[in-house]
C-alpha atoms as a PDB file:
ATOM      1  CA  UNK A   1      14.924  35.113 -30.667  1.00  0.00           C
ATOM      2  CA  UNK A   2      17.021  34.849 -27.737  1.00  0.00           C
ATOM      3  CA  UNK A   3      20.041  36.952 -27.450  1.00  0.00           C
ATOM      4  CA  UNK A   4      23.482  34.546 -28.065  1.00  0.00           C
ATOM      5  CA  UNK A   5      26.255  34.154 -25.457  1.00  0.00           C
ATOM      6  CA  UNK A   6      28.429  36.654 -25.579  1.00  0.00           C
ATOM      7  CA  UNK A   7      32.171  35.480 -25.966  1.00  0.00           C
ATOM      8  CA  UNK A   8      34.119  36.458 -22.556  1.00  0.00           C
ATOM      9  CA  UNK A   9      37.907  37.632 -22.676  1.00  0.00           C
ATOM     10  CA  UNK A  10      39.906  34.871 -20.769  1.00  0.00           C
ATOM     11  CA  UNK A  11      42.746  37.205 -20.207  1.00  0.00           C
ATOM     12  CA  UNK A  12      44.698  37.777 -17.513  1.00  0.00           C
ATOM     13  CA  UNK A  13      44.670  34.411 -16.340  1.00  0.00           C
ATOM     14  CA  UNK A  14      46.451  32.131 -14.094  1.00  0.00           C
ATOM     15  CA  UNK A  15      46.760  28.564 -13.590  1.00  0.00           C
ATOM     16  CA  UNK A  16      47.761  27.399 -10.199  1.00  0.00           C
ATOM     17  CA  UNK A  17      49.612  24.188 -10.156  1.00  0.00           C
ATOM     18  CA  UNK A  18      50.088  21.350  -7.449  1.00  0.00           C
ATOM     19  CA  UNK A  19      53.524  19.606  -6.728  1.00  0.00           C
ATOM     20  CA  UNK A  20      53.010  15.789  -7.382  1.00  0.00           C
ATOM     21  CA  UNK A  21      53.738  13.760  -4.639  1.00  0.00           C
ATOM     22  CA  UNK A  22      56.122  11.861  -6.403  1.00  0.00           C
ATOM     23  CA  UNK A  23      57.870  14.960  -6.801  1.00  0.00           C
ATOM     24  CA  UNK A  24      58.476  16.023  -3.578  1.00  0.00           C
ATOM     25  CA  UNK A  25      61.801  15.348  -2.582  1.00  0.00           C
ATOM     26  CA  UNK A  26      61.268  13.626   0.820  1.00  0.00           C
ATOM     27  CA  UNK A  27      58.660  11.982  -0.336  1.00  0.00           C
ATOM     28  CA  UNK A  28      60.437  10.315  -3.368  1.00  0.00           C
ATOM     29  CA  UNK A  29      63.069   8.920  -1.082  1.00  0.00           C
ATOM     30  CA  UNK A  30      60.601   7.682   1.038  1.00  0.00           C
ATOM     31  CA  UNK A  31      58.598   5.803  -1.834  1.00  0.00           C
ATOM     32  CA  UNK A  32      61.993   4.212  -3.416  1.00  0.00           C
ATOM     33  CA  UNK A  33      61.926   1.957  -0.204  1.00  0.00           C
ATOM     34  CA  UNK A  34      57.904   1.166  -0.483  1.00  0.00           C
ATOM     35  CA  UNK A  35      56.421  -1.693  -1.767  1.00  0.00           C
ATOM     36  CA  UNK A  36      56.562  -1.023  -5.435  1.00  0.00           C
ATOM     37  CA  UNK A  37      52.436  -0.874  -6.266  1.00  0.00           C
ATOM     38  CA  UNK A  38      52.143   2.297  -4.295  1.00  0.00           C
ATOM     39  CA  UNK A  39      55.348   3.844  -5.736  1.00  0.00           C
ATOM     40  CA  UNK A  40      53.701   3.117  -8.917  1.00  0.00           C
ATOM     41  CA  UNK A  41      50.441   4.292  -7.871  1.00  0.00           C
ATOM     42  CA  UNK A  42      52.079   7.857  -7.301  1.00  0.00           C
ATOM     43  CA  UNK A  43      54.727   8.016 -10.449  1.00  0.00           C
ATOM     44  CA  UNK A  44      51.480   7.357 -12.362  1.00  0.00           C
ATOM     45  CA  UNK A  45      49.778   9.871 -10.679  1.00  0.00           C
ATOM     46  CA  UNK A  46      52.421  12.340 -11.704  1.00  0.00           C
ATOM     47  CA  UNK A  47      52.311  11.518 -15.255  1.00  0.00           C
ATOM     48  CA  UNK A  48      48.841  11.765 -15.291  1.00  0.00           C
ATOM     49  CA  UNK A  49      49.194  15.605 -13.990  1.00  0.00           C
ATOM     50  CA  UNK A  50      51.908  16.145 -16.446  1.00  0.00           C
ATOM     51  CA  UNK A  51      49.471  14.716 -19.069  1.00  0.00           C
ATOM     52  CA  UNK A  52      47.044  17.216 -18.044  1.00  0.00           C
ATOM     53  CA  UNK A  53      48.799  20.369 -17.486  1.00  0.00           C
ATOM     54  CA  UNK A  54      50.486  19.834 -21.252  1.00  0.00           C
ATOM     55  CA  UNK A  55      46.854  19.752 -22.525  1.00  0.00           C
ATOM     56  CA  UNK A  56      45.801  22.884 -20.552  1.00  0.00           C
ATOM     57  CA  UNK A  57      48.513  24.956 -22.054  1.00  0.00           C
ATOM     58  CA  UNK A  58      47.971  24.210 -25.298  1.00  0.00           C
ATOM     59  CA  UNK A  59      44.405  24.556 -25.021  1.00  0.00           C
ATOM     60  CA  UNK A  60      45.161  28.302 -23.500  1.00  0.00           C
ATOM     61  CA  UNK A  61      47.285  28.692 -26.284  1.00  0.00           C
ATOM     62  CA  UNK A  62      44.882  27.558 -29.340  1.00  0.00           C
ATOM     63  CA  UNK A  63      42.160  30.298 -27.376  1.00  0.00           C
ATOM     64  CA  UNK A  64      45.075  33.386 -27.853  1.00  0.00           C
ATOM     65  CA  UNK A  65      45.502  32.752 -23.921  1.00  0.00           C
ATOM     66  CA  UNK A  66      49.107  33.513 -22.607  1.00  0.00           C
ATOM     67  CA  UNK A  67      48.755  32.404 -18.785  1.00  0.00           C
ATOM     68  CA  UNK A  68      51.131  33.093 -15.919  1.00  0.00           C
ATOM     69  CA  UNK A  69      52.033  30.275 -13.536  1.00  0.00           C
ATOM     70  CA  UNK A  70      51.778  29.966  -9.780  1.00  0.00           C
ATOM     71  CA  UNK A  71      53.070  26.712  -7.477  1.00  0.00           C
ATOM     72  CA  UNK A  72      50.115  26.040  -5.022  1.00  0.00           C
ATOM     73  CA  UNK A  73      53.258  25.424  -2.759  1.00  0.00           C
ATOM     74  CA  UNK A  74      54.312  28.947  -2.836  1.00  0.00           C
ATOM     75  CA  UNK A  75      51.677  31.378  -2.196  1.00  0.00           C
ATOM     76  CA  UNK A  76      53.414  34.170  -1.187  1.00  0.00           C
ATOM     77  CA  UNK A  77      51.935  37.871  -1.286  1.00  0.00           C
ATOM     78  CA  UNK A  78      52.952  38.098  -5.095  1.00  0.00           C
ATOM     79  CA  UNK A  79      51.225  35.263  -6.380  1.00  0.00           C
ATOM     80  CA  UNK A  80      48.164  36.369  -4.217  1.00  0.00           C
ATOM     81  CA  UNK A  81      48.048  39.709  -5.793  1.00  0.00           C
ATOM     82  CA  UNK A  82      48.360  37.747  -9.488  1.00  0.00           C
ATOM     83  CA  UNK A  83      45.289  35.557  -7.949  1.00  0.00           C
ATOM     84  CA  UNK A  84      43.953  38.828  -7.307  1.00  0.00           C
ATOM     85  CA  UNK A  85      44.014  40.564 -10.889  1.00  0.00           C
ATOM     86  CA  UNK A  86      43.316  37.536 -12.647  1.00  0.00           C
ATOM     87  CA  UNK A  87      40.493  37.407 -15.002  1.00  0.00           C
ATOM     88  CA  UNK A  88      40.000  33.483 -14.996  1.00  0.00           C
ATOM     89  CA  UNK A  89      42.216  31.101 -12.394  1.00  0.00           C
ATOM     90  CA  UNK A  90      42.574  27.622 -13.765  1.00  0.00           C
ATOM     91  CA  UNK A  91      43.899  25.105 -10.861  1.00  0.00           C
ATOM     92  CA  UNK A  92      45.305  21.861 -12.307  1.00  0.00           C
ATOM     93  CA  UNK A  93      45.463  19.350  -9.234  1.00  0.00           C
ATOM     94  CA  UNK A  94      42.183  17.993  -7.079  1.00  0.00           C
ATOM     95  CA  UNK A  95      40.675  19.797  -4.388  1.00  0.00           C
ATOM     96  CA  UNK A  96      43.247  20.742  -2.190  1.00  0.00           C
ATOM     97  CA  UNK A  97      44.384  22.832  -4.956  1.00  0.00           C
ATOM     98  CA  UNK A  98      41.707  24.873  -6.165  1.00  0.00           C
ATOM     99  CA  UNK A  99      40.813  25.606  -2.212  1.00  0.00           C
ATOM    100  CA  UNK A 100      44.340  26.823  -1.301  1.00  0.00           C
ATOM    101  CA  UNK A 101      43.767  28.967  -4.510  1.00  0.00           C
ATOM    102  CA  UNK A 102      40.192  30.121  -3.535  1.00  0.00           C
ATOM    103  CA  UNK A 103      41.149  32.238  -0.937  1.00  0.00           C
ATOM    104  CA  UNK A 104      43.006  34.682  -2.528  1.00  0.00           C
ATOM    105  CA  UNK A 105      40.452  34.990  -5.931  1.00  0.00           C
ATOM    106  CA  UNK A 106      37.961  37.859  -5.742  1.00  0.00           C
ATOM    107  CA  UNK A 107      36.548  38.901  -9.017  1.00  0.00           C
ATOM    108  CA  UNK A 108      37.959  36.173 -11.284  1.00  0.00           C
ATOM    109  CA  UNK A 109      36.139  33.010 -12.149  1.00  0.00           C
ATOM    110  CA  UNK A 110      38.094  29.520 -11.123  1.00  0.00           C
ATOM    111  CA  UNK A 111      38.019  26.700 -13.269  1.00  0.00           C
ATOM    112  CA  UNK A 112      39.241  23.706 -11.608  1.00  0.00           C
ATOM    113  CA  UNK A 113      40.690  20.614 -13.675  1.00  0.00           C
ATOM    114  CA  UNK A 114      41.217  17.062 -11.495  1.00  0.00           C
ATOM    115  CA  UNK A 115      44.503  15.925 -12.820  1.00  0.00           C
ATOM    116  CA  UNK A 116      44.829  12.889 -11.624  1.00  0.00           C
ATOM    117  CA  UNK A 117      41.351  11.559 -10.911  1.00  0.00           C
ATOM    118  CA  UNK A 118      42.000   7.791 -10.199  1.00  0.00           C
ATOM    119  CA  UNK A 119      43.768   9.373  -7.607  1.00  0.00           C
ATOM    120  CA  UNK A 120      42.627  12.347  -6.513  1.00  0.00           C
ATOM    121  CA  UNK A 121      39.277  13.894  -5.230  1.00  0.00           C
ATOM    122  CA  UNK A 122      37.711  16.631  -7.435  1.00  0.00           C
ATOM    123  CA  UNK A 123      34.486  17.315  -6.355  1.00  0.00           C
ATOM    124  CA  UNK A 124      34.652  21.040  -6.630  1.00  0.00           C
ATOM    125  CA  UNK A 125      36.032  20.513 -10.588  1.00  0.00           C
ATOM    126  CA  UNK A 126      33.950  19.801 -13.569  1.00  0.00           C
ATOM    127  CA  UNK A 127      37.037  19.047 -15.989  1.00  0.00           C
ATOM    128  CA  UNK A 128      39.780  16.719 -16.385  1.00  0.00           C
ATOM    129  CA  UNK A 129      42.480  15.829 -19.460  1.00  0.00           C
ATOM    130  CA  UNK A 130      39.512  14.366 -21.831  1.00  0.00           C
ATOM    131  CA  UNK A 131      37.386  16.996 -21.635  1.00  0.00           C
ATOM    132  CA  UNK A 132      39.434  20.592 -20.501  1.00  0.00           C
ATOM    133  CA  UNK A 133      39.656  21.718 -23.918  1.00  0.00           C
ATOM    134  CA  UNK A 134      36.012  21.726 -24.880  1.00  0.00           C
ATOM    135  CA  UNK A 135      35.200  22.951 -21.313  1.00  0.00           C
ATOM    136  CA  UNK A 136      37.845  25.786 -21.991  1.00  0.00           C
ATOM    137  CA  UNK A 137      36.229  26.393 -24.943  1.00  0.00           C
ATOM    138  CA  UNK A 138      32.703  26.517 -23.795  1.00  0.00           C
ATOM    139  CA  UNK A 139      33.535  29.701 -21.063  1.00  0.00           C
ATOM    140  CA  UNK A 140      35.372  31.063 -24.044  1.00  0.00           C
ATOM    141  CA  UNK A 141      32.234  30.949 -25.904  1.00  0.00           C
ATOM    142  CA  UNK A 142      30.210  32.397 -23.162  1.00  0.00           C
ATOM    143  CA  UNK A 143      27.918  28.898 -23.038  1.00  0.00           C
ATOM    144  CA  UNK A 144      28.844  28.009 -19.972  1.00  0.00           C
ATOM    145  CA  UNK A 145      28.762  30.705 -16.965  1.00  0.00           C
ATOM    146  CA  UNK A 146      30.100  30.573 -13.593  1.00  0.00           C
ATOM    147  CA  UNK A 147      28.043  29.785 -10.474  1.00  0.00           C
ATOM    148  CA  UNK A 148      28.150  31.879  -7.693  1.00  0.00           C
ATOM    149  CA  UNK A 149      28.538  30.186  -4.395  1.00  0.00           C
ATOM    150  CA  UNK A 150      28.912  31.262  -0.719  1.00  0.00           C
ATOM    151  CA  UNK A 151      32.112  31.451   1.486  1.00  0.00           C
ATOM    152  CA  UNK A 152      32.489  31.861   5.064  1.00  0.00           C
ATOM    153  CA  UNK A 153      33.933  35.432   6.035  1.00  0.00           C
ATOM    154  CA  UNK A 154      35.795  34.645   9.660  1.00  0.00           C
ATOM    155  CA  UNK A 155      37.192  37.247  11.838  1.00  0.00           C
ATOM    156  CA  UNK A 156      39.602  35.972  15.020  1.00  0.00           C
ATOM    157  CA  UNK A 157      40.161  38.277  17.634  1.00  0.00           C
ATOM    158  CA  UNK A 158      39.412  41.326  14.878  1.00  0.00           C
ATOM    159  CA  UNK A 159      41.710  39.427  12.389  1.00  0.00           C
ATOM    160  CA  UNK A 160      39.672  38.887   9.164  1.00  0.00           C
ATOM    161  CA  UNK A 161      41.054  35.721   7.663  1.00  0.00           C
ATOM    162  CA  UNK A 162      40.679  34.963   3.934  1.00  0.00           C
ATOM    163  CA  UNK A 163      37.457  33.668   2.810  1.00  0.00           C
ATOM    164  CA  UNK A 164      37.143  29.905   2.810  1.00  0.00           C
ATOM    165  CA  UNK A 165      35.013  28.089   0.001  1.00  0.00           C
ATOM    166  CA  UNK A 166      34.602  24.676   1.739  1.00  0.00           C
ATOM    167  CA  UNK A 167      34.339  24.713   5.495  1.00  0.00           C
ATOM    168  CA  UNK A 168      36.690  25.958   8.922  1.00  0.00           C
ATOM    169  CA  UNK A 169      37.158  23.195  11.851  1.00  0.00           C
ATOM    170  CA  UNK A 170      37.379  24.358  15.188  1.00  0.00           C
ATOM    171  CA  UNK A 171      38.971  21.837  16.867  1.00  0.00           C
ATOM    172  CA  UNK A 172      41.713  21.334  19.494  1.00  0.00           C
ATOM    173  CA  UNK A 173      44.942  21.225  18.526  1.00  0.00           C
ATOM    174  CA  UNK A 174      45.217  17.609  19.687  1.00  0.00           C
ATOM    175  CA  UNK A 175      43.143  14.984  17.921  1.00  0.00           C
ATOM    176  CA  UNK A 176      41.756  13.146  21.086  1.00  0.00           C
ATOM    177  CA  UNK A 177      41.358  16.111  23.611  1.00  0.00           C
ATOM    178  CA  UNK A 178      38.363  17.470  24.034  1.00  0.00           C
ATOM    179  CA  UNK A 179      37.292  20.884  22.737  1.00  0.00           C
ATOM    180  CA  UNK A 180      35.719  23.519  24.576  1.00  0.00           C
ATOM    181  CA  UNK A 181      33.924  26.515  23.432  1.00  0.00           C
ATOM    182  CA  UNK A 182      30.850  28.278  24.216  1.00  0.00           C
ATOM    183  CA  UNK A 183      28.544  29.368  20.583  1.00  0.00           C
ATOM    184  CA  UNK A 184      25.893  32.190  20.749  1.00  0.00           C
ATOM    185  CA  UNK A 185      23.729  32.043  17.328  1.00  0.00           C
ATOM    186  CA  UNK A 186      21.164  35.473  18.241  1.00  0.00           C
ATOM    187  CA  UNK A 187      20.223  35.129  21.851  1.00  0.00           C
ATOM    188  CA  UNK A 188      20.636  31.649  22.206  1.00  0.00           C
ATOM    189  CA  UNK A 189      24.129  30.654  23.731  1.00  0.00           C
ATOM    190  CA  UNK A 190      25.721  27.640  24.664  1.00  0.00           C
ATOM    191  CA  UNK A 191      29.129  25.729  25.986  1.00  0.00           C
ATOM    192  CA  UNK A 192      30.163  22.541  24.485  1.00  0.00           C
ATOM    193  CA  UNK A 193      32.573  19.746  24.599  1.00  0.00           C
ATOM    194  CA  UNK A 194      33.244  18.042  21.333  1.00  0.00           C
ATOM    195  CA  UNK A 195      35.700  17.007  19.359  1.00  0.00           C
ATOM    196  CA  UNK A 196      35.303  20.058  16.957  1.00  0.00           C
ATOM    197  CA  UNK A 197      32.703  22.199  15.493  1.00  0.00           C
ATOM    198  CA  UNK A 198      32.669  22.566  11.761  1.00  0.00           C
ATOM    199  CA  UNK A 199      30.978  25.248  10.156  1.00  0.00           C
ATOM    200  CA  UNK A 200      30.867  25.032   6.252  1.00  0.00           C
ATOM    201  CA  UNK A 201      29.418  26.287   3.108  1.00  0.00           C
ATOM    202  CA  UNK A 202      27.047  24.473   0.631  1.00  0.00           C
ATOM    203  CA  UNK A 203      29.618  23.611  -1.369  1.00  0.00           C
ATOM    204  CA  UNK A 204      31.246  22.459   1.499  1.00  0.00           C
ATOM    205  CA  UNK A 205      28.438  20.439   2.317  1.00  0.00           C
ATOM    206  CA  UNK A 206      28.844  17.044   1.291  1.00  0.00           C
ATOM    207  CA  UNK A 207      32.327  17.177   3.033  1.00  0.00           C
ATOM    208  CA  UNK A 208      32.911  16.763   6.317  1.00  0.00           C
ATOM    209  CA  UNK A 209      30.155  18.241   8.018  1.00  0.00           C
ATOM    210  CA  UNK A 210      28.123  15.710   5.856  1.00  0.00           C
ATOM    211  CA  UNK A 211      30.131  12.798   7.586  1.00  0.00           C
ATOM    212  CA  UNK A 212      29.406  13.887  10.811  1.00  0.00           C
ATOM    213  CA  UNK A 213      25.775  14.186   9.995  1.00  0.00           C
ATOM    214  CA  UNK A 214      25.094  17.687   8.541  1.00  0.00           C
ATOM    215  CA  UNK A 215      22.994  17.993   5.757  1.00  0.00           C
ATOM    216  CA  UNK A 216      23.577  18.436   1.926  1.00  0.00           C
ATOM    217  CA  UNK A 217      22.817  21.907   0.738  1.00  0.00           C
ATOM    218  CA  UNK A 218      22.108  23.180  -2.690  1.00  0.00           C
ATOM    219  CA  UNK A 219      25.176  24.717  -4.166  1.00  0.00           C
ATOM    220  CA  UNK A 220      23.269  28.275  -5.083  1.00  0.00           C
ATOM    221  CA  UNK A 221      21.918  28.343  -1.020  1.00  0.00           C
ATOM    222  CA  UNK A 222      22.881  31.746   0.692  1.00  0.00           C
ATOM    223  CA  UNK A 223      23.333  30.684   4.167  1.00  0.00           C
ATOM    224  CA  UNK A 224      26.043  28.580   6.007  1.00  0.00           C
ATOM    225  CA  UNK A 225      25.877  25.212   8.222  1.00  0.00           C
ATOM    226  CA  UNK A 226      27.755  24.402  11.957  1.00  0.00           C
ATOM    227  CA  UNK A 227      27.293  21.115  13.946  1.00  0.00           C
ATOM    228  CA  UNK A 228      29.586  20.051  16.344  1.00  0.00           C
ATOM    229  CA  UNK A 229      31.171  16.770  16.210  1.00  0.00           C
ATOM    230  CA  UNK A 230      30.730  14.364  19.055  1.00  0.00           C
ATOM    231  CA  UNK A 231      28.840  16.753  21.520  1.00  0.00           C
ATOM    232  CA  UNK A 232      28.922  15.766  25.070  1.00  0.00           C
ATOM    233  CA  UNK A 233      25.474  15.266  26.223  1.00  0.00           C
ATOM    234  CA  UNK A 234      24.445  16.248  29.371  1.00  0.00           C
ATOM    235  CA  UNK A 235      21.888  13.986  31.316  1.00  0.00           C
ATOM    236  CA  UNK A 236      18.759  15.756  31.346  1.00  0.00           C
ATOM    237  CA  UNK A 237      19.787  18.881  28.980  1.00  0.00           C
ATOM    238  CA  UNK A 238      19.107  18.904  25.843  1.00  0.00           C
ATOM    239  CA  UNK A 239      21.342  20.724  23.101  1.00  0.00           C
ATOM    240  CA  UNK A 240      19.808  23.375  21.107  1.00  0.00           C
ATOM    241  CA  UNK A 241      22.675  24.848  19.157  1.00  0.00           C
ATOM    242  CA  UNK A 242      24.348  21.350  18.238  1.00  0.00           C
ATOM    243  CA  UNK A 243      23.457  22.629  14.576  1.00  0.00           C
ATOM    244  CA  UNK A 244      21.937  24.656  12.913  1.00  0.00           C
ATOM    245  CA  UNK A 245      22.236  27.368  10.153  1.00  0.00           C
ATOM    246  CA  UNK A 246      23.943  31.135   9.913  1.00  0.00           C
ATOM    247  CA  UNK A 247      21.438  32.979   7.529  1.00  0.00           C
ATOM    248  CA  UNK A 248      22.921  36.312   5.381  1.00  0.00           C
ATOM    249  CA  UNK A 249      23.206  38.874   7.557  1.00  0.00           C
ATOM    250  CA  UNK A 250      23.756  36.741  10.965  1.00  0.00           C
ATOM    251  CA  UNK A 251      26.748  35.649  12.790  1.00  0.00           C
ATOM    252  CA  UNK A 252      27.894  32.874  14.634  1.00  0.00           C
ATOM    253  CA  UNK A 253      30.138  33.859  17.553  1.00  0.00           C
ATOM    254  CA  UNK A 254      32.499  30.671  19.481  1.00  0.00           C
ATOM    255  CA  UNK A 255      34.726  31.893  22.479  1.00  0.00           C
ATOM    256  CA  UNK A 256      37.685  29.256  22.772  1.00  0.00           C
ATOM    257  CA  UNK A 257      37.771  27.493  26.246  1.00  0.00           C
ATOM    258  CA  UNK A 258      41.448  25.629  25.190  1.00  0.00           C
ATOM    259  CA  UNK A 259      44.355  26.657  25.351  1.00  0.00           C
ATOM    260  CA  UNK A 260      45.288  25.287  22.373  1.00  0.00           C
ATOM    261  CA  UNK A 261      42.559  25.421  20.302  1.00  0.00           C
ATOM    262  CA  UNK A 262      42.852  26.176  16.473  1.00  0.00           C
ATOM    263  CA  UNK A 263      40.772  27.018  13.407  1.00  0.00           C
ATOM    264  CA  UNK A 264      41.678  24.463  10.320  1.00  0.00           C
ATOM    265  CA  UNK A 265      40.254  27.158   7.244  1.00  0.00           C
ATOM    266  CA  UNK A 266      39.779  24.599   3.792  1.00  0.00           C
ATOM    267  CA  UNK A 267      42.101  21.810   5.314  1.00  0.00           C
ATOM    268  CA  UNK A 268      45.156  22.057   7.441  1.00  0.00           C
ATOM    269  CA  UNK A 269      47.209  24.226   4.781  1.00  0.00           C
ATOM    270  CA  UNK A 270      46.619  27.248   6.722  1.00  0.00           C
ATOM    271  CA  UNK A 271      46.015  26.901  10.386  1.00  0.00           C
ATOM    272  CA  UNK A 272      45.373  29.751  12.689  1.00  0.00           C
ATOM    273  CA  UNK A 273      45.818  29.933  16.479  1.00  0.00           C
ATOM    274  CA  UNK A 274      42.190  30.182  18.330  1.00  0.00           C
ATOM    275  CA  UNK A 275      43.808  30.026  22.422  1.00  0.00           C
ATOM    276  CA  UNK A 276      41.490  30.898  25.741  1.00  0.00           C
ATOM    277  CA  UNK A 277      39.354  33.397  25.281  1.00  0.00           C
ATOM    278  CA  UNK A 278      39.878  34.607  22.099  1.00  0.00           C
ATOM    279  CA  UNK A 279      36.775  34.854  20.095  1.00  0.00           C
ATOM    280  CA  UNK A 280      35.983  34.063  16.281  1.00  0.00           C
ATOM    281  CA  UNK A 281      32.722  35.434  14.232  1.00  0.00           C
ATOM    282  CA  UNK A 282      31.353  33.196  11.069  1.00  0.00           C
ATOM    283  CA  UNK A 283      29.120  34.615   8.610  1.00  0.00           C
ATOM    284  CA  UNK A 284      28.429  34.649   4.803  1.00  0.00           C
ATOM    285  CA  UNK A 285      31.285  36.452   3.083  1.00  0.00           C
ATOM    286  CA  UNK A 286      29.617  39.679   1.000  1.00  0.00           C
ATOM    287  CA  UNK A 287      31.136  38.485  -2.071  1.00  0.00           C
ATOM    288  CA  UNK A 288      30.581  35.319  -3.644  1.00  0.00           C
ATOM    289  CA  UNK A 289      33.092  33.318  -5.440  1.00  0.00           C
ATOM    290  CA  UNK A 290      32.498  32.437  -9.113  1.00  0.00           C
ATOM    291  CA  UNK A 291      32.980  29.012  -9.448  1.00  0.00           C
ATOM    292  CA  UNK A 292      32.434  26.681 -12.428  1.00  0.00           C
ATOM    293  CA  UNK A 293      30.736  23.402 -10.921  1.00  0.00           C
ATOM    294  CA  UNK A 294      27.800  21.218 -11.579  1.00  0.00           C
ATOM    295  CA  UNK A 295      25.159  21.812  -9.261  1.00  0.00           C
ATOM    296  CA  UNK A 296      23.502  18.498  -9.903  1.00  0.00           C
ATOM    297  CA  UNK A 297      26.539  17.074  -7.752  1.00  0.00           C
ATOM    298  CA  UNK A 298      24.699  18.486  -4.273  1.00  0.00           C
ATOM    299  CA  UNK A 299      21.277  17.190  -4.109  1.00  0.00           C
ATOM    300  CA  UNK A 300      18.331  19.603  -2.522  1.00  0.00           C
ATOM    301  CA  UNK A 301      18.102  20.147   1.172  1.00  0.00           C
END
């Protein structure tokens, strides 16, 4: 007979919370002189993460969970190190939330619940309000069991930055400039202009880099994706690292040409300088993050 799931101890744990829009304080003056449907829109939207956050407590509580709290808004070095020590990080938000929170869990598994999902994208969560507790429940049980997935370990100029689960933009720091940068991927090297180069994760996959043509990986693939957005083509010369793929153990190298060039890590929450000449190295983090997510949601390469 097969062995049974062992039950998993969901203790310490964490759940990392996002600041409705409605309650953001410039943004709540701002919406009392909108048109009323999207003021409504966004009060509802903040009900709905109320909603949702009651129901994960109490769910934490019925499973002998106490958890500790942390504001996605205020990640300072204490919250990182709770991230840190955490047994199991539950974000309660969409995305953007259980991104921001990514980068600072290492050996903990992160659960993320969509609050609000008329309103907000959760790709990267399998839960929401009707179904969190018997989710919660499940990884209590031990019957359902984190995946691990790939990030992208990126060094600037030496400077390792946090590991980033979805995908980094390299871009410059104004939209419609162009961006310069010269790529080496083994001995092949090359200098583009473009209006960015992504390089992203399978589970980054189906995000951007998908819109700009990259292809969707399977979530459990060890090995990261770049293509540059827009290339410049010059007459008579054909590209050959437009994109391509960083295998375990490789690295892809970009030297900034721009002045003001930056690197966008998960979204814009956490920019970081990338000027002239400085150079940044991508490649497959050593540890994996352990994510619960459907795999069915990115289709085969």
């Amino acid at each position: 007979m097969p062995t049974p799931p062992a039950p998993i101890s969901l203790s310490p744990c964490v759940v990392v919370v996002k600041t409705p829009v409605a309650s953001r304080k410039p943004v709540a003056d701002r919406l009392a002189s909108t048109g009323r449907r999207l003021a409504g829109e966004v009060e509802d939207a903040a009900r709905e993460q109320e909603a949702t956050l009651t129901t994960v407590y109490e769910t934490l509580t019925h499973l002998g969970v106490t958890p500790e709290t942390v504001s996605i808004d205020t990640l300072d070095e204490a919250a990182q190190r709770t991230l840190g020590d955490a047994r199991l990080v539950v974000t309660v938000g969409g995305d953007g939330t259980l991104l921001a929170a990514s980068h600072w869990v290492t050996g903990a598994f992160l659960f993320g619940v969509n609050s609000a999902p008329r309103s907000s994208v959760g790709y990267l969560s399998i839960a929401r309000r009707s179904n969190v507790a018997r989710t919660l429940a499940q990884i209590a049980r031990g019957t359902l069991v984190p995946q691990k997935v790939v990030r992208i370990e990126a060094e600037v100029a030496g400077q390792r930055l946090p590991p980033a689960l979805n995908d980094i933009l390299l871009a410059h720091q104004q939209p419609a400039a162009t961006s310069r940068y010269r790529l080496r991927l083994g001995p092949r090297a090359e200098d583009h202009r473009s209006s960015g180069l992504w390089v992203a994760t399978p589970a980054g996959s189906t995000a951007g880099i998908h819109s700009a043509g990259g292809q969707v990986m399977p979530l459990g693939a060890r090995r990261l994706q770049f293509r540059a957005r827009e290339l410049y083509r010059i007459r008579d010369h054909k590209a050959v690292l437009e994109c391509g793929f960083v295998k375990t153990g490789e690295e892809l190298v970009v030297e900034s040409a721009m002045a003001d060039g930056w690197l966008y890590p998960d979204g814009a929450r956490m920019p970081v300088r990338f000027p002239f000449g400085a150079k940044a190295v991508f490649r497959v983090a050593e540890q994996p993050l352990l994510l619960f997510a459907d795999p069915e949601r990115w289709a085969g390469e």
